[in-house]
N, C-alpha and C. Protein backbone atom coordinates (compact mmCIF):
# COMPACT_ATOMS: atom_id res chain seq x y z
N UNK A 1 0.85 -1.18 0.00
CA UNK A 1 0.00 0.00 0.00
C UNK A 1 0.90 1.24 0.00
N UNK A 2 0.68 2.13 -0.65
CA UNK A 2 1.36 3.45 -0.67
C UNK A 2 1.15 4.16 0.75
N UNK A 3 2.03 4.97 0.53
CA UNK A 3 2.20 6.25 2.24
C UNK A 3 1.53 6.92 1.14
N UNK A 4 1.08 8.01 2.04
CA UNK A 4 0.54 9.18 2.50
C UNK A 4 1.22 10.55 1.30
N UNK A 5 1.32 10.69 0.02
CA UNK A 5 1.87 11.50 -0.36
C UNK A 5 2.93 10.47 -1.46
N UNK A 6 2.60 9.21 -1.88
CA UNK A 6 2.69 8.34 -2.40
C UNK A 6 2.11 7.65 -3.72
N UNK A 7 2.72 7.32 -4.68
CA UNK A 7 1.64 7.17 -5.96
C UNK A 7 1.83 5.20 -5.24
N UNK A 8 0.92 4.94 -6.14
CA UNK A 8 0.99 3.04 -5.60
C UNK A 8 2.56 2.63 -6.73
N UNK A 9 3.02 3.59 -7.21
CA UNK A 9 4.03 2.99 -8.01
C UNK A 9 5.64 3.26 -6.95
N UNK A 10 5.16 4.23 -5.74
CA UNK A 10 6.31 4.59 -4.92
C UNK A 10 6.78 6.01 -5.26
N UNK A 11 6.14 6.64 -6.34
CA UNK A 11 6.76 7.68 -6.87
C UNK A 11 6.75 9.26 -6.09
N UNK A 12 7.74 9.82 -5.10
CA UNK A 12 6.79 10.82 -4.23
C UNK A 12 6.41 12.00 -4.45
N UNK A 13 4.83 12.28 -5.02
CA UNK A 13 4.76 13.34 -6.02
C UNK A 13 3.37 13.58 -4.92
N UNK A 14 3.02 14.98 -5.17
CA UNK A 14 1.96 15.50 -4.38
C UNK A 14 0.87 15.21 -4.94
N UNK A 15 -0.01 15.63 -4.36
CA UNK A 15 -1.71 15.57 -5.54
C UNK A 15 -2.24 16.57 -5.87
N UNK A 16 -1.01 18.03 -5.25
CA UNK A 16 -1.96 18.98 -5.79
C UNK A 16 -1.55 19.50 -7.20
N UNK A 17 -2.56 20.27 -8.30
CA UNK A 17 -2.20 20.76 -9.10
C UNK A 17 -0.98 21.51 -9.69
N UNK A 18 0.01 21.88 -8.64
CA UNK A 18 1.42 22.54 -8.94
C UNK A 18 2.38 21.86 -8.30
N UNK A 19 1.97 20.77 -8.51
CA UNK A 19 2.99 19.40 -7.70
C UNK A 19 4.31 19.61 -8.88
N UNK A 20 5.62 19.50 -8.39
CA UNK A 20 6.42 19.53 -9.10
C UNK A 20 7.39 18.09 -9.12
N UNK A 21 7.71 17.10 -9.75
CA UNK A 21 8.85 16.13 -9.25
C UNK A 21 10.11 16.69 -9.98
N UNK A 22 11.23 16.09 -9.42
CA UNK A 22 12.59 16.08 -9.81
C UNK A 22 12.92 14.72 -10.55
N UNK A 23 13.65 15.73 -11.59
CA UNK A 23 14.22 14.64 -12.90
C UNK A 23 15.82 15.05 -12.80
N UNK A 24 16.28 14.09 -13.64
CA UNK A 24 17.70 14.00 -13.47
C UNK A 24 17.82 13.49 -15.68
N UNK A 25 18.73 14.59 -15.93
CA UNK A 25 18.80 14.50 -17.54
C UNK A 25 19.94 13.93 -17.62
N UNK A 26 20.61 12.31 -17.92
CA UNK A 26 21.85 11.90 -17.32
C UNK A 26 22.79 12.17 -19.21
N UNK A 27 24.00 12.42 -19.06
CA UNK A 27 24.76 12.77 -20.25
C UNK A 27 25.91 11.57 -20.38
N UNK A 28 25.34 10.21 -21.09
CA UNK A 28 26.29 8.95 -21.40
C UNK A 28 27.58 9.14 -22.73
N UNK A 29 27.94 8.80 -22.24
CA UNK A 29 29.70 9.01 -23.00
C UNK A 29 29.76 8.24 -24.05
N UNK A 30 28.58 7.65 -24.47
CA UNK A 30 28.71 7.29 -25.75
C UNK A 30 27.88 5.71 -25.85
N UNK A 31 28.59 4.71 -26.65
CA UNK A 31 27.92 3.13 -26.65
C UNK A 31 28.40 2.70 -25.46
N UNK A 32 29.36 2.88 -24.77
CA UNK A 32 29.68 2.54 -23.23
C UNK A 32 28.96 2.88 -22.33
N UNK A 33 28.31 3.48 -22.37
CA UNK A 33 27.11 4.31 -21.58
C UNK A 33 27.18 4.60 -20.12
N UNK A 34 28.16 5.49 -20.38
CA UNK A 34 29.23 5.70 -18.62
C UNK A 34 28.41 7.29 -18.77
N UNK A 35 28.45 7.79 -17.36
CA UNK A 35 27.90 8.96 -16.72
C UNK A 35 28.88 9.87 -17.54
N UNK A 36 28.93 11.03 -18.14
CA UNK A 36 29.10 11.99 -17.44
C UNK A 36 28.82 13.61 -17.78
N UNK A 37 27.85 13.54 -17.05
CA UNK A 37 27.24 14.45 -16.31
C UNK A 37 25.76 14.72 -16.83
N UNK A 38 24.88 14.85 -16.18
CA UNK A 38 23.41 15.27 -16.04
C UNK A 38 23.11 17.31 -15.81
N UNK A 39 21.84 17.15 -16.03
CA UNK A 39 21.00 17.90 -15.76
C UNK A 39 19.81 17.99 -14.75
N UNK A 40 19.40 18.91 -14.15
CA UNK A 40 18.40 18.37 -13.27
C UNK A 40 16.88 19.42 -13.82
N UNK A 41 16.00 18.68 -13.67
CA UNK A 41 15.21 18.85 -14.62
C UNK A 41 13.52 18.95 -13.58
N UNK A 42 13.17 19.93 -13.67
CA UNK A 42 12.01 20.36 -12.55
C UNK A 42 10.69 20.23 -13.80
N UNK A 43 9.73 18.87 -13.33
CA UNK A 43 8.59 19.10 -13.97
C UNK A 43 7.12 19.01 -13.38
N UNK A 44 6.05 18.71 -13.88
CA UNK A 44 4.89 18.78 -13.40
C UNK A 44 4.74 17.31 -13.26
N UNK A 45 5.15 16.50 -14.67
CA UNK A 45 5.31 14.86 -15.37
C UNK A 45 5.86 14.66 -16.01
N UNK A 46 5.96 13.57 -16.44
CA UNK A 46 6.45 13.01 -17.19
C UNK A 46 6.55 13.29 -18.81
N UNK A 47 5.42 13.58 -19.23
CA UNK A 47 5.26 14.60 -20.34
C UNK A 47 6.33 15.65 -20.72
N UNK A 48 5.78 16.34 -19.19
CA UNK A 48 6.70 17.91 -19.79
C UNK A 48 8.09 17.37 -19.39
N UNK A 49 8.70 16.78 -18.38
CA UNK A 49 9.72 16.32 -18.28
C UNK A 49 10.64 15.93 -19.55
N UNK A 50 10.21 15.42 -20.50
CA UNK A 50 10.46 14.68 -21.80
C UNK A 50 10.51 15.48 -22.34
N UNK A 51 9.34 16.46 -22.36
CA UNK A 51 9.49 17.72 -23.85
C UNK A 51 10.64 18.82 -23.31
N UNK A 52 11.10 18.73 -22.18
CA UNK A 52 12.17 19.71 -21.76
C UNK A 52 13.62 18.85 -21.72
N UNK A 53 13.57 17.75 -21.84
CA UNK A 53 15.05 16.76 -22.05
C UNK A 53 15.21 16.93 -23.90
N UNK A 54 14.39 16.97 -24.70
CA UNK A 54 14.36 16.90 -25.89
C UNK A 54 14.74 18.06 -26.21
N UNK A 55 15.01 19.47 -25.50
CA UNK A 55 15.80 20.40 -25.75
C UNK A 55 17.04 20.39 -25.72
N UNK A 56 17.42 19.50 -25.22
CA UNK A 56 19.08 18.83 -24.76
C UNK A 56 19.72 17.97 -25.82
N UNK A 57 19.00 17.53 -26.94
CA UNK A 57 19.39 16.14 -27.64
C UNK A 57 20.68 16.55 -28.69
N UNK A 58 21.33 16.27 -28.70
CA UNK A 58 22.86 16.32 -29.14
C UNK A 58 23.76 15.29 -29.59
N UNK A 59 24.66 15.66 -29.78
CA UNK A 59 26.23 14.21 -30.38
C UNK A 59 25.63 12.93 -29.38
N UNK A 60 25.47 13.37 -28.10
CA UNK A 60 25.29 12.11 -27.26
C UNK A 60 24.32 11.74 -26.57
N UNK A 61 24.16 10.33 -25.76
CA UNK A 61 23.24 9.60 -25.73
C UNK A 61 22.54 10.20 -24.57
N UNK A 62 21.16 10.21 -23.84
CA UNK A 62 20.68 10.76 -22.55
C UNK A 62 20.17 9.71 -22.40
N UNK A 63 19.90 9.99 -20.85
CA UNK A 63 18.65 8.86 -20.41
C UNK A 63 18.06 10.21 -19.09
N UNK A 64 16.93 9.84 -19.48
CA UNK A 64 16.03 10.86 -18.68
C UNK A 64 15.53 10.06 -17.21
N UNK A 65 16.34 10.50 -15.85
CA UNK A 65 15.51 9.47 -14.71
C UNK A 65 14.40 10.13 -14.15
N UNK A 66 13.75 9.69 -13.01
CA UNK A 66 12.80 10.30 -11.91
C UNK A 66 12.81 9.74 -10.77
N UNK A 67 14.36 9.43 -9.83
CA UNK A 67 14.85 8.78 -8.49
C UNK A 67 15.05 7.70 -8.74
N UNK A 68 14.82 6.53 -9.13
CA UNK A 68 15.46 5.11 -9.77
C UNK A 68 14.68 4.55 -10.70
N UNK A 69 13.54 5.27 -10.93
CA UNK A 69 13.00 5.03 -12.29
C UNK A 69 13.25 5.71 -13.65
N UNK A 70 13.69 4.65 -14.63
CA UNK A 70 14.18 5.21 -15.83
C UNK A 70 13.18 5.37 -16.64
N UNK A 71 12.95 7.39 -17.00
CA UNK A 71 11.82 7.86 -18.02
C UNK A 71 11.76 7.07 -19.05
N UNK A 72 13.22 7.82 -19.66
CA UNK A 72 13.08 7.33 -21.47
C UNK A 72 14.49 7.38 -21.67
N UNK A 73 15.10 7.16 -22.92
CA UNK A 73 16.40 6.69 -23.22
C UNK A 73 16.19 7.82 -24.30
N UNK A 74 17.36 8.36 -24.92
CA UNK A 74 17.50 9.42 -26.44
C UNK A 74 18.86 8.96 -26.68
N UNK A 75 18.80 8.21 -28.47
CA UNK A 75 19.93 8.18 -28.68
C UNK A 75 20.78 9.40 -29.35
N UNK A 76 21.96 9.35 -29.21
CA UNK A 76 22.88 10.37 -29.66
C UNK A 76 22.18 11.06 -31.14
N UNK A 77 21.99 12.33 -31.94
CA UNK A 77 22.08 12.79 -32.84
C UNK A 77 22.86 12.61 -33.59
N UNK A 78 22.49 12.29 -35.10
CA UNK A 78 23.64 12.04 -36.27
C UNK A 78 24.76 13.07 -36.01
N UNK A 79 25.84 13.48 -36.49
CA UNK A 79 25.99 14.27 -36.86
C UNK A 79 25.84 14.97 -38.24
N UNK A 80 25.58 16.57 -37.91
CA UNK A 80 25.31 17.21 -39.30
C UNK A 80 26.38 17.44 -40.62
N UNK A 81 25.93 17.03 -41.86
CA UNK A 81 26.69 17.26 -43.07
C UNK A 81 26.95 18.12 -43.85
């Protein structure tokens, strides 16, 4: 059963309308997919969370978290010709 301020998935997000969670925009070093370095990323959900990591998409690979759950994965951008 969830606590008090708890989604049943564990996720700890409020219920009111300007509930905000914390994201983490992680920056992988390539097909090795080693850290380094993130962004931290303030949203409402998951949604906008995503449409504000997709401002980030570049040479390299992201993975978008939300505390140990992994959003979404973005692979690296071609590069341009």
């Amino acid at each position: 059963m969830a606590q008090v301020g708890q989604s049943e998935s564990g996720d700890d997000r409020s219920s009111g309308a300007n509930a905000v969670a914390y994201y983490r925009l992680y920056v992988l070093s390539g097909p090795e997919g080693r850290f380094v370095g993130f962004e931290e990323i303030e949203a409402t959900d998951d949604v906008e969370a995503v449409r504000r990591a997709e401002a980030h998409l570049g040479p390299k690979p992201l993975e978008l978290w939300c505390g140990e759950r992994r959003v979404r994965t973005f692979p690296a951008l071609p590069p341009e010709s």
